[in-house]
PDB file of N, CA and C in Angstrom:
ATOM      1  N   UNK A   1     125.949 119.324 133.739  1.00  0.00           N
ATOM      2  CA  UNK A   1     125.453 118.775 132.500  1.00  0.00           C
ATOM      3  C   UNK A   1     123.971 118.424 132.693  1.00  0.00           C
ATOM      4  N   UNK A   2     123.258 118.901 132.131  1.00  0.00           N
ATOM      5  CA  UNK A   2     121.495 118.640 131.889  1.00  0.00           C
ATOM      6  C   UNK A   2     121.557 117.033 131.611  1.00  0.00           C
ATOM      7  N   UNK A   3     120.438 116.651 132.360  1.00  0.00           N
ATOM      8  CA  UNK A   3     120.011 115.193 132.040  1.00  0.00           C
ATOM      9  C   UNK A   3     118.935 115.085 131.022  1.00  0.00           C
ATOM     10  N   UNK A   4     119.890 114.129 130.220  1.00  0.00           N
ATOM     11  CA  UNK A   4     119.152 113.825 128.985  1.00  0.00           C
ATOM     12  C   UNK A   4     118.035 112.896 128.939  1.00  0.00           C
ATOM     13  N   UNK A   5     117.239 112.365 128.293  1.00  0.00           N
ATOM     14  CA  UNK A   5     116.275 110.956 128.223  1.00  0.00           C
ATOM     15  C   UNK A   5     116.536 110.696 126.843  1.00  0.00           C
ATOM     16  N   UNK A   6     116.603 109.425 126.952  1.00  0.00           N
ATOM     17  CA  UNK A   6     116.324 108.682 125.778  1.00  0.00           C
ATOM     18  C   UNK A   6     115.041 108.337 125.045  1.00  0.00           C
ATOM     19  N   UNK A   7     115.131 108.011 123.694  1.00  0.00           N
ATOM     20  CA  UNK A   7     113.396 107.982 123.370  1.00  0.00           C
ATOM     21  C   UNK A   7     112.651 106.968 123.788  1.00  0.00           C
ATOM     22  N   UNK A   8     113.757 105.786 124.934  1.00  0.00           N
ATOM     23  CA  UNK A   8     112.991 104.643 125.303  1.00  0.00           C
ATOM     24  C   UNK A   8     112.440 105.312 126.542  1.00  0.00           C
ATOM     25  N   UNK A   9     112.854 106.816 126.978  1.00  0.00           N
ATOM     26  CA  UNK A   9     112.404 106.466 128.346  1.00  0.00           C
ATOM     27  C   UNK A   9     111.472 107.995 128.267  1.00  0.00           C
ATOM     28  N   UNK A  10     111.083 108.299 126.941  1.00  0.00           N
ATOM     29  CA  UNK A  10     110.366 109.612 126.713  1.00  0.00           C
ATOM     30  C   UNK A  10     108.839 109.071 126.947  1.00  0.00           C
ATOM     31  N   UNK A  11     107.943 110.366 127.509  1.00  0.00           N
ATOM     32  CA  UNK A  11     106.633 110.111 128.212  1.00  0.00           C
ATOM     33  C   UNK A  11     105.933 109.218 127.015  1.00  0.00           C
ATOM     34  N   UNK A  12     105.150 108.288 127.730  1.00  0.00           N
ATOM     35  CA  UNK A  12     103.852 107.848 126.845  1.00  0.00           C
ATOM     36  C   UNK A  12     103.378 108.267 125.931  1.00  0.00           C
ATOM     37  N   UNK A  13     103.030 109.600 125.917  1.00  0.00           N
ATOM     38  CA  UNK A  13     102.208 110.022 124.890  1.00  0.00           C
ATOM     39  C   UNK A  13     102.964 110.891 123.526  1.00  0.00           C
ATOM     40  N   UNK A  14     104.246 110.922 123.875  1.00  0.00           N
ATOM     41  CA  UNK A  14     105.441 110.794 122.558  1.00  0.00           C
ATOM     42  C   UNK A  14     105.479 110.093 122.099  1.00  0.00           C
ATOM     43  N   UNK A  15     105.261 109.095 122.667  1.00  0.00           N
ATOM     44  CA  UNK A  15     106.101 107.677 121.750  1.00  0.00           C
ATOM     45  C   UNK A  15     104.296 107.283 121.524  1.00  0.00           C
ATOM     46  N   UNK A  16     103.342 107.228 121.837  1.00  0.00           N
ATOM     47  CA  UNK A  16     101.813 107.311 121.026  1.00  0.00           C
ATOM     48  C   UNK A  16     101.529 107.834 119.613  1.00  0.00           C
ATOM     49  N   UNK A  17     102.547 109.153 120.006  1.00  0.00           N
ATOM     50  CA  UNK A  17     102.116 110.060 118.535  1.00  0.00           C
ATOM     51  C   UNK A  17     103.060 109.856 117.884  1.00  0.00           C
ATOM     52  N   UNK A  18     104.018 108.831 117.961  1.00  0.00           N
ATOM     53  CA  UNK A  18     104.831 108.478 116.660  1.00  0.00           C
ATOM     54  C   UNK A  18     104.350 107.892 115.780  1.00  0.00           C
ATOM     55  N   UNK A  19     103.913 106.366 117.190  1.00  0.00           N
ATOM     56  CA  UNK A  19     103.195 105.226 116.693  1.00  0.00           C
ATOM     57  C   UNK A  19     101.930 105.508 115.898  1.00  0.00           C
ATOM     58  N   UNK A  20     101.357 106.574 115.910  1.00  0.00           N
ATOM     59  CA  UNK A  20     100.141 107.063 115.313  1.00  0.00           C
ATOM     60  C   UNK A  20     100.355 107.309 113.856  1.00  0.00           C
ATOM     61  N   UNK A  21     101.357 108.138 113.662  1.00  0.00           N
ATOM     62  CA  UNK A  21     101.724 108.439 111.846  1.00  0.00           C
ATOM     63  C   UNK A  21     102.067 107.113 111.060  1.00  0.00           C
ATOM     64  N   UNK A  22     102.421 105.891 111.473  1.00  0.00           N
ATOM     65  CA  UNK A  22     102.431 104.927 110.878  1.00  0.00           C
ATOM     66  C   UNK A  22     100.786 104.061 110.781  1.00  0.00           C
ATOM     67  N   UNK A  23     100.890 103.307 109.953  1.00  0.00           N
ATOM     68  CA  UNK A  23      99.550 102.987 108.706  1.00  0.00           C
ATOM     69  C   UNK A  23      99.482 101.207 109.707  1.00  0.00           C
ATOM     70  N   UNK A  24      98.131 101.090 110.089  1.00  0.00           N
ATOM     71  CA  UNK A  24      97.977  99.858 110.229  1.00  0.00           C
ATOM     72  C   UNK A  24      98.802  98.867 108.992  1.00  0.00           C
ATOM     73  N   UNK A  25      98.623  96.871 109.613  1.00  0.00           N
ATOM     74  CA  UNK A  25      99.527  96.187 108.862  1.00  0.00           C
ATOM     75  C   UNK A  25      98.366  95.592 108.081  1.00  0.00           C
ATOM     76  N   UNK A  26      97.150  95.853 108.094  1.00  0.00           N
ATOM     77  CA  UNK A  26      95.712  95.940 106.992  1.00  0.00           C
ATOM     78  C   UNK A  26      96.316  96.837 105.814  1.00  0.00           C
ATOM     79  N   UNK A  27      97.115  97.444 106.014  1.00  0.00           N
ATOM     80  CA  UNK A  27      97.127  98.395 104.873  1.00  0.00           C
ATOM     81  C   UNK A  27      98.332  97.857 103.865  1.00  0.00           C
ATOM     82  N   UNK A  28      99.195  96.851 104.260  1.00  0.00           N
ATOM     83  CA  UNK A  28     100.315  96.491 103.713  1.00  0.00           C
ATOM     84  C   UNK A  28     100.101  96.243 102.238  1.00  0.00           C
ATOM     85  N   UNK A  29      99.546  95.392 101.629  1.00  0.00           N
ATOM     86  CA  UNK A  29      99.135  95.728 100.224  1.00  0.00           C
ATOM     87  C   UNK A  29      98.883  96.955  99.270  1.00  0.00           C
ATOM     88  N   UNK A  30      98.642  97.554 100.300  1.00  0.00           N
ATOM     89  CA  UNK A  30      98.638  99.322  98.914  1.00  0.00           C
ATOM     90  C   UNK A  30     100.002 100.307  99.295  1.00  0.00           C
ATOM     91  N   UNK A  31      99.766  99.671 100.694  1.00  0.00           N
ATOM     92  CA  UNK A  31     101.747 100.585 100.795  1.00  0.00           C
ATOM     93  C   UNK A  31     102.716  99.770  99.993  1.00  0.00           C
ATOM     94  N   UNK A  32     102.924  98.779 100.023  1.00  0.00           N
ATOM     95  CA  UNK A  32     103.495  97.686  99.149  1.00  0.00           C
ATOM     96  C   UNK A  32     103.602  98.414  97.621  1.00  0.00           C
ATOM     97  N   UNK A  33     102.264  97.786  97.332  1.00  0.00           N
ATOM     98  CA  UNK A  33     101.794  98.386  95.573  1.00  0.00           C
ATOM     99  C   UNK A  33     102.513  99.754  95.371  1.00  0.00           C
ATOM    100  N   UNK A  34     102.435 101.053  96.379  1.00  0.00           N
ATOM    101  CA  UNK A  34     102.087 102.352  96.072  1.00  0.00           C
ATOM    102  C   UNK A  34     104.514 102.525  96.121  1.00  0.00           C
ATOM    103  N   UNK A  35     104.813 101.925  96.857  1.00  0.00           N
ATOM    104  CA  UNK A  35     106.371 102.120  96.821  1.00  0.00           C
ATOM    105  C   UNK A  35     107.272 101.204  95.328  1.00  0.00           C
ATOM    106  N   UNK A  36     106.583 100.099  95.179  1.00  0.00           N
ATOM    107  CA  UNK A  36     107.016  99.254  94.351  1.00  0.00           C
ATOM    108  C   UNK A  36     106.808 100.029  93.175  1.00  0.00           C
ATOM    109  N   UNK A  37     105.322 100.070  92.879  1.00  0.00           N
ATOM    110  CA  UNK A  37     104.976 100.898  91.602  1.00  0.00           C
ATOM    111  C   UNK A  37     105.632 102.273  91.365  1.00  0.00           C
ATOM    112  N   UNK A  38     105.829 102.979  92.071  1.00  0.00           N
ATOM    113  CA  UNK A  38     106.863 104.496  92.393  1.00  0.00           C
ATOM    114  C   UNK A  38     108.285 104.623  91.842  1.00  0.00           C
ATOM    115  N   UNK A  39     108.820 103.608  92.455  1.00  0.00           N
ATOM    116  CA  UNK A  39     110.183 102.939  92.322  1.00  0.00           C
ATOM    117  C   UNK A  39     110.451 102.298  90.874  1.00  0.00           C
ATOM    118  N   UNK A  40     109.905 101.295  90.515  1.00  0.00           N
ATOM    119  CA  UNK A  40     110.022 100.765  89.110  1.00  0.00           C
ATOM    120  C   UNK A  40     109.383 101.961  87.976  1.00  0.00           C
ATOM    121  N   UNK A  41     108.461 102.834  88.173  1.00  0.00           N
ATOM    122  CA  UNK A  41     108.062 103.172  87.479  1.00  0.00           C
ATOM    123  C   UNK A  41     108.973 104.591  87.247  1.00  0.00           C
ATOM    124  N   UNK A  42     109.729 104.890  87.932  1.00  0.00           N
ATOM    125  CA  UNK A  42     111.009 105.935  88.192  1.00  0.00           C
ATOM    126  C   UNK A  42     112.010 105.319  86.920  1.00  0.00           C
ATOM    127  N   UNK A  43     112.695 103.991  87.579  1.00  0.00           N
ATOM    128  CA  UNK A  43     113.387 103.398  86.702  1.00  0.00           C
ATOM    129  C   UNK A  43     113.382 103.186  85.416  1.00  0.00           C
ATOM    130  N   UNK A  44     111.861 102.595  85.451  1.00  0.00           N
ATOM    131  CA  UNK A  44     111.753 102.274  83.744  1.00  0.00           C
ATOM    132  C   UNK A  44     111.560 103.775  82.446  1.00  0.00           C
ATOM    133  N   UNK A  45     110.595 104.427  83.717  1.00  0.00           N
ATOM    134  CA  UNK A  45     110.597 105.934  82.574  1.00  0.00           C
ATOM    135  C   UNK A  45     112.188 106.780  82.562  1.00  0.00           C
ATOM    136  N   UNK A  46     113.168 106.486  83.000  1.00  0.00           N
ATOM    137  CA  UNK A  46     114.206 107.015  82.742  1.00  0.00           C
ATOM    138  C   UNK A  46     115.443 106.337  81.882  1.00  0.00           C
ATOM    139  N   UNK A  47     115.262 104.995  81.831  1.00  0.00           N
ATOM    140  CA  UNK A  47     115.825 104.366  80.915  1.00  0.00           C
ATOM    141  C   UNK A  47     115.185 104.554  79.492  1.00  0.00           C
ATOM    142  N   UNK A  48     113.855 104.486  79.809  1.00  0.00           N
ATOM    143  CA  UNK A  48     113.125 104.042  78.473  1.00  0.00           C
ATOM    144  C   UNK A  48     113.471 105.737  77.203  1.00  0.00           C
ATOM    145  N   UNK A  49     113.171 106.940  78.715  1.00  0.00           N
ATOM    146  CA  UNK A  49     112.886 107.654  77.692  1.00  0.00           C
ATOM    147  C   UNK A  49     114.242 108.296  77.413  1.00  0.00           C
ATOM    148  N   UNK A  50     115.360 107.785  78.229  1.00  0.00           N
ATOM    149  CA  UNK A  50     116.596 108.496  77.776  1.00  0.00           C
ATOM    150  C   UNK A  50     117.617 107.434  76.903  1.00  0.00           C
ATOM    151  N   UNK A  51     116.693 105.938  76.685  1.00  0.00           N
ATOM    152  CA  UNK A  51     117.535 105.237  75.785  1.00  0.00           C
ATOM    153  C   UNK A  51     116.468 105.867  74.650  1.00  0.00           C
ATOM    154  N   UNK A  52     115.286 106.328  74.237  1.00  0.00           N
ATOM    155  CA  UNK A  52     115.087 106.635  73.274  1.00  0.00           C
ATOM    156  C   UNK A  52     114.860 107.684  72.405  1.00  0.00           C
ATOM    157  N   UNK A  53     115.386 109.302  73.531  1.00  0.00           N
ATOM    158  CA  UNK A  53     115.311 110.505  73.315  1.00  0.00           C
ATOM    159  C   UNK A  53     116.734 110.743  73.516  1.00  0.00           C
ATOM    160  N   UNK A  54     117.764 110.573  73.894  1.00  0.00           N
ATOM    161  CA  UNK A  54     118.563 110.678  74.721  1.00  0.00           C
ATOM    162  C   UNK A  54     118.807 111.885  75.502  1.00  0.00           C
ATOM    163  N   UNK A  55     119.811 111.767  75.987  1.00  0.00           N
ATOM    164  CA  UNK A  55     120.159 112.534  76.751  1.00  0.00           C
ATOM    165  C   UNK A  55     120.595 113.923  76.952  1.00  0.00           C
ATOM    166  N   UNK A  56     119.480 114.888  77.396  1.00  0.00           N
ATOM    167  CA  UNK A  56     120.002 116.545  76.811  1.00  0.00           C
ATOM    168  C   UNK A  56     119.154 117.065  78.386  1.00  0.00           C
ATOM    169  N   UNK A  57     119.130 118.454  77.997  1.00  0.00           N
ATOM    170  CA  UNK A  57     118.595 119.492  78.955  1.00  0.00           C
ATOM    171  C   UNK A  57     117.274 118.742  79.183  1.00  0.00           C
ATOM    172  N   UNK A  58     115.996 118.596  78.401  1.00  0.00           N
ATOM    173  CA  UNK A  58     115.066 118.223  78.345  1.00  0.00           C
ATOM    174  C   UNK A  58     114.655 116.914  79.086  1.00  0.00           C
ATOM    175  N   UNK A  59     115.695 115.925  79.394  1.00  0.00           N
ATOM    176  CA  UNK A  59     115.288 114.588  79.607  1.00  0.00           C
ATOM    177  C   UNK A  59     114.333 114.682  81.072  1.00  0.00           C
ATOM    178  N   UNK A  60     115.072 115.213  82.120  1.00  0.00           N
ATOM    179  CA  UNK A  60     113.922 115.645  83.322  1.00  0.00           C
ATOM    180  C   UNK A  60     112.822 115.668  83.261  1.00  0.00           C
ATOM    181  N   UNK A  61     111.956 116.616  82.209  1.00  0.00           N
ATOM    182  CA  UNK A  61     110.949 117.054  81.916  1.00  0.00           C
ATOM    183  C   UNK A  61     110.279 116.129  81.426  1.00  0.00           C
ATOM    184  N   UNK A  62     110.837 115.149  80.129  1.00  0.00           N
ATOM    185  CA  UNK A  62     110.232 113.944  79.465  1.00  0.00           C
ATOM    186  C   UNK A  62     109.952 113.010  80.572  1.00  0.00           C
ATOM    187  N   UNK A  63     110.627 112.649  81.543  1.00  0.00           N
ATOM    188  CA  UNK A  63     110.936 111.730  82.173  1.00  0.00           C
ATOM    189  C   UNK A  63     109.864 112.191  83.463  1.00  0.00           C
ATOM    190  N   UNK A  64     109.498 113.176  83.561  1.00  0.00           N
ATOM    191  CA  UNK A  64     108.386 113.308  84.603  1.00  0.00           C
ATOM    192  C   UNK A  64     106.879 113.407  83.700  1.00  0.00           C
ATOM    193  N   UNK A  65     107.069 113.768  82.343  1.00  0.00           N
ATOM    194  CA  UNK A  65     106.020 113.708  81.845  1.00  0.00           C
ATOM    195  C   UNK A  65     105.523 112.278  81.737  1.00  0.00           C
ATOM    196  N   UNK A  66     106.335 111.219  80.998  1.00  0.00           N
ATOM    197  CA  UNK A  66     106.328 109.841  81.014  1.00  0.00           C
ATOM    198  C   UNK A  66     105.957 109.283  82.531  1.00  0.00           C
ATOM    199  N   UNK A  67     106.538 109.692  83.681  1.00  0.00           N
ATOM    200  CA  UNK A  67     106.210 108.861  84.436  1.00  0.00           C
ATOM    201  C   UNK A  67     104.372 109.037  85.114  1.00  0.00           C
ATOM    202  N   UNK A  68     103.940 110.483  84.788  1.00  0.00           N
ATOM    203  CA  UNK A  68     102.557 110.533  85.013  1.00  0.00           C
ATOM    204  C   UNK A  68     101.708 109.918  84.856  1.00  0.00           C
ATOM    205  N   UNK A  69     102.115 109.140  83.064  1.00  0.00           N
ATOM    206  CA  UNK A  69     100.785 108.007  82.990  1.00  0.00           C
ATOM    207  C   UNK A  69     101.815 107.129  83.415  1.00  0.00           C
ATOM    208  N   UNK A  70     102.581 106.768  83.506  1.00  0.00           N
ATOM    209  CA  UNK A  70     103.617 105.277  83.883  1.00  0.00           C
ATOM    210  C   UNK A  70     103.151 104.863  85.470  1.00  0.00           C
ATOM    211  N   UNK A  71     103.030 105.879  86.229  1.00  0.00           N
ATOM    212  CA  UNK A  71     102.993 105.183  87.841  1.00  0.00           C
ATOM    213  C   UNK A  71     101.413 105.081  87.862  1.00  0.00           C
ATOM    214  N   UNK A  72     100.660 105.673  87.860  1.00  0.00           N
ATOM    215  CA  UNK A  72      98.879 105.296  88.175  1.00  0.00           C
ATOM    216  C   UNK A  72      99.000 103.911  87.339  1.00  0.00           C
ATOM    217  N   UNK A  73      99.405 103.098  86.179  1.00  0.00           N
ATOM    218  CA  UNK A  73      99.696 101.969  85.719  1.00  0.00           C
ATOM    219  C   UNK A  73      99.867 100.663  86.251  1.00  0.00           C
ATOM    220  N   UNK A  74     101.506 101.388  86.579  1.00  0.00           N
ATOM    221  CA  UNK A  74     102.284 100.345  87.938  1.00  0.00           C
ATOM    222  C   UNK A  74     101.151 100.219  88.731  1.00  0.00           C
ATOM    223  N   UNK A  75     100.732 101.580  89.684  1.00  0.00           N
ATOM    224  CA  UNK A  75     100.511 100.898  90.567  1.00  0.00           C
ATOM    225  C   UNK A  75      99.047  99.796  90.761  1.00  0.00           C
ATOM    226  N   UNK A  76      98.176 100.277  89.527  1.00  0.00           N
ATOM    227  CA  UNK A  76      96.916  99.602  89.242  1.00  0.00           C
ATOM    228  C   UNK A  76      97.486  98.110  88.790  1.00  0.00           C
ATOM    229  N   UNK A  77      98.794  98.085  88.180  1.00  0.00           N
ATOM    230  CA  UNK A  77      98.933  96.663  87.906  1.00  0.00           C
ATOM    231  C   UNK A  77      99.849  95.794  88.632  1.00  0.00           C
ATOM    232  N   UNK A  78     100.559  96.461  89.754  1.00  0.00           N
ATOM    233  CA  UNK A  78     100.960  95.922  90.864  1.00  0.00           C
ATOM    234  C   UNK A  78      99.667  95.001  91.849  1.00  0.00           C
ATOM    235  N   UNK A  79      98.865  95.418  91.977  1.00  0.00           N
ATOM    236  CA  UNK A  79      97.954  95.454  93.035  1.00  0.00           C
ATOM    237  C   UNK A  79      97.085  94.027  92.466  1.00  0.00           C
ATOM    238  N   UNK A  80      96.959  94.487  90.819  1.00  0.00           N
ATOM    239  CA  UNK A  80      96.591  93.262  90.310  1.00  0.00           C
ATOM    240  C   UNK A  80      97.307  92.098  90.021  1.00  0.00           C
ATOM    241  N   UNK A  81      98.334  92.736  89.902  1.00  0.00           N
ATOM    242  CA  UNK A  81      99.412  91.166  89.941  1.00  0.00           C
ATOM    243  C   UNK A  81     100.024  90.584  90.781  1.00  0.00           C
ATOM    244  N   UNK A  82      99.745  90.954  92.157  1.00  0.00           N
ATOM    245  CA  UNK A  82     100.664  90.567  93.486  1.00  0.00           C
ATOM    246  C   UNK A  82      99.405  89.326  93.444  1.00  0.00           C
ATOM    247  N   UNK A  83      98.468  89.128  93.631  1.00  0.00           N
ATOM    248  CA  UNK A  83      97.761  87.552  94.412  1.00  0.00           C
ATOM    249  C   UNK A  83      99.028  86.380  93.227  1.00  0.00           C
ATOM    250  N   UNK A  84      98.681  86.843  92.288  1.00  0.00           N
ATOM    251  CA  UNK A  84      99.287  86.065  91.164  1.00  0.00           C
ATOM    252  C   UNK A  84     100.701  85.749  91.598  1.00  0.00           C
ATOM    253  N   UNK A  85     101.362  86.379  92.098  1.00  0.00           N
ATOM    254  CA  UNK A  85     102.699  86.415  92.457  1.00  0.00           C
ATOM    255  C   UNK A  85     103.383  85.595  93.462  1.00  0.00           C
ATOM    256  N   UNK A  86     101.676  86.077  94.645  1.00  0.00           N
ATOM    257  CA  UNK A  86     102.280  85.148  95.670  1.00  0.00           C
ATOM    258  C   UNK A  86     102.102  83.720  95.523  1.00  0.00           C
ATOM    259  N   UNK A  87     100.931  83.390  94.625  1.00  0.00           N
ATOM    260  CA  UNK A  87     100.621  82.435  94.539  1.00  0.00           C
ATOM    261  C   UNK A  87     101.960  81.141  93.870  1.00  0.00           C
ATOM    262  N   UNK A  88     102.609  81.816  92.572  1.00  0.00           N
ATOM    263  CA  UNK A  88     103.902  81.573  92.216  1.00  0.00           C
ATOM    264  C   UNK A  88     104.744  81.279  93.254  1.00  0.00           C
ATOM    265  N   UNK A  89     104.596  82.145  93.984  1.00  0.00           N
ATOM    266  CA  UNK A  89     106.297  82.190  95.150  1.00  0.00           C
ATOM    267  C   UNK A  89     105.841  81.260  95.976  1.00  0.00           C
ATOM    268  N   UNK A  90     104.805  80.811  96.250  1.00  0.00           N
ATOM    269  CA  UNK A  90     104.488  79.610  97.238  1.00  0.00           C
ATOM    270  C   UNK A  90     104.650  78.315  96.550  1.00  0.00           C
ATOM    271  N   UNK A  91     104.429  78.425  95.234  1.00  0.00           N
ATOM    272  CA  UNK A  91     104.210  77.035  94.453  1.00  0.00           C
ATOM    273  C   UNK A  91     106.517  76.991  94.579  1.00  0.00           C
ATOM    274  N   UNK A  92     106.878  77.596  94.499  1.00  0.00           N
ATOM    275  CA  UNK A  92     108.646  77.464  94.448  1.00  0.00           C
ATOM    276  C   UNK A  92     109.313  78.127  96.150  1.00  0.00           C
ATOM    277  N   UNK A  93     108.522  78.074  96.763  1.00  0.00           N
ATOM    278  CA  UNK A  93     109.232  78.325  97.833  1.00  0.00           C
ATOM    279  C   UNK A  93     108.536  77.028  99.012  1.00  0.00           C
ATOM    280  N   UNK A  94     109.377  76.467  99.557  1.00  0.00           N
ATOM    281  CA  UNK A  94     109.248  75.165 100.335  1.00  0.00           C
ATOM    282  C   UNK A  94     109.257  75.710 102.200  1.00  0.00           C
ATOM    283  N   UNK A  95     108.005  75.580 102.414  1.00  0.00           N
ATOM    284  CA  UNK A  95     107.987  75.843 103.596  1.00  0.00           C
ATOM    285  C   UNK A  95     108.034  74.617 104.507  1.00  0.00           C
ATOM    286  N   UNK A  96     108.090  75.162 105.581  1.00  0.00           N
ATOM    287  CA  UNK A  96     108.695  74.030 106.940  1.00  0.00           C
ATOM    288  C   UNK A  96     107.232  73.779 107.522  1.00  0.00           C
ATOM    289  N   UNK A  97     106.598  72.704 107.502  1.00  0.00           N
ATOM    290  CA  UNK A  97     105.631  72.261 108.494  1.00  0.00           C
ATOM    291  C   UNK A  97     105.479  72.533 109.748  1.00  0.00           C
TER     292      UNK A  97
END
């Protein structure tokens, strides 16, 4: 039987170039914004436009057309509304000294 390695015990410079494709934690605010805004903006253009077109062959198509201007939106108004947010969640969330 061939000896295997595990990825804890794979050379240095594997486990470098993993660590490399991931985004500094400077960047957490627009990765944040850019998944949140993606996600809700998925949701809402598929409710919105199949509670008000309903539901046929076509809805896909509406529903990617809608979300084109819907996510550049989100995510411009994610980005602007998170200080606001946190600021909220601190005023109701009780931290420990």
């Amino acid at each position: 039987m061939p000896h295997q390695t595990s990825p804890a015990q794979a050379a240095p410079s594997s486990r470098r170039a993993r660590r490399s494709a991931r985004l500094h934690p400077r960047h957490l605010p627009w990765v944040f914004a850019f998944f949140m805004a993606a996600i809700m903006a998925m949701i809402m253009c598929t409710v919105i436009v199949g509670a008000n077109t309903g539901v046929d062959a076509g809805l896909p198509g509406r529903i990617l057309g809608a979300y084109a201007l819907a996510m550049p939106v989100a995510f411009l108004s994610v980005l602007a509304v998170r200080p606001v947010v946190m600021r909220l969640v601190a005023l109701v969330i009780h931290q420990n000294p």
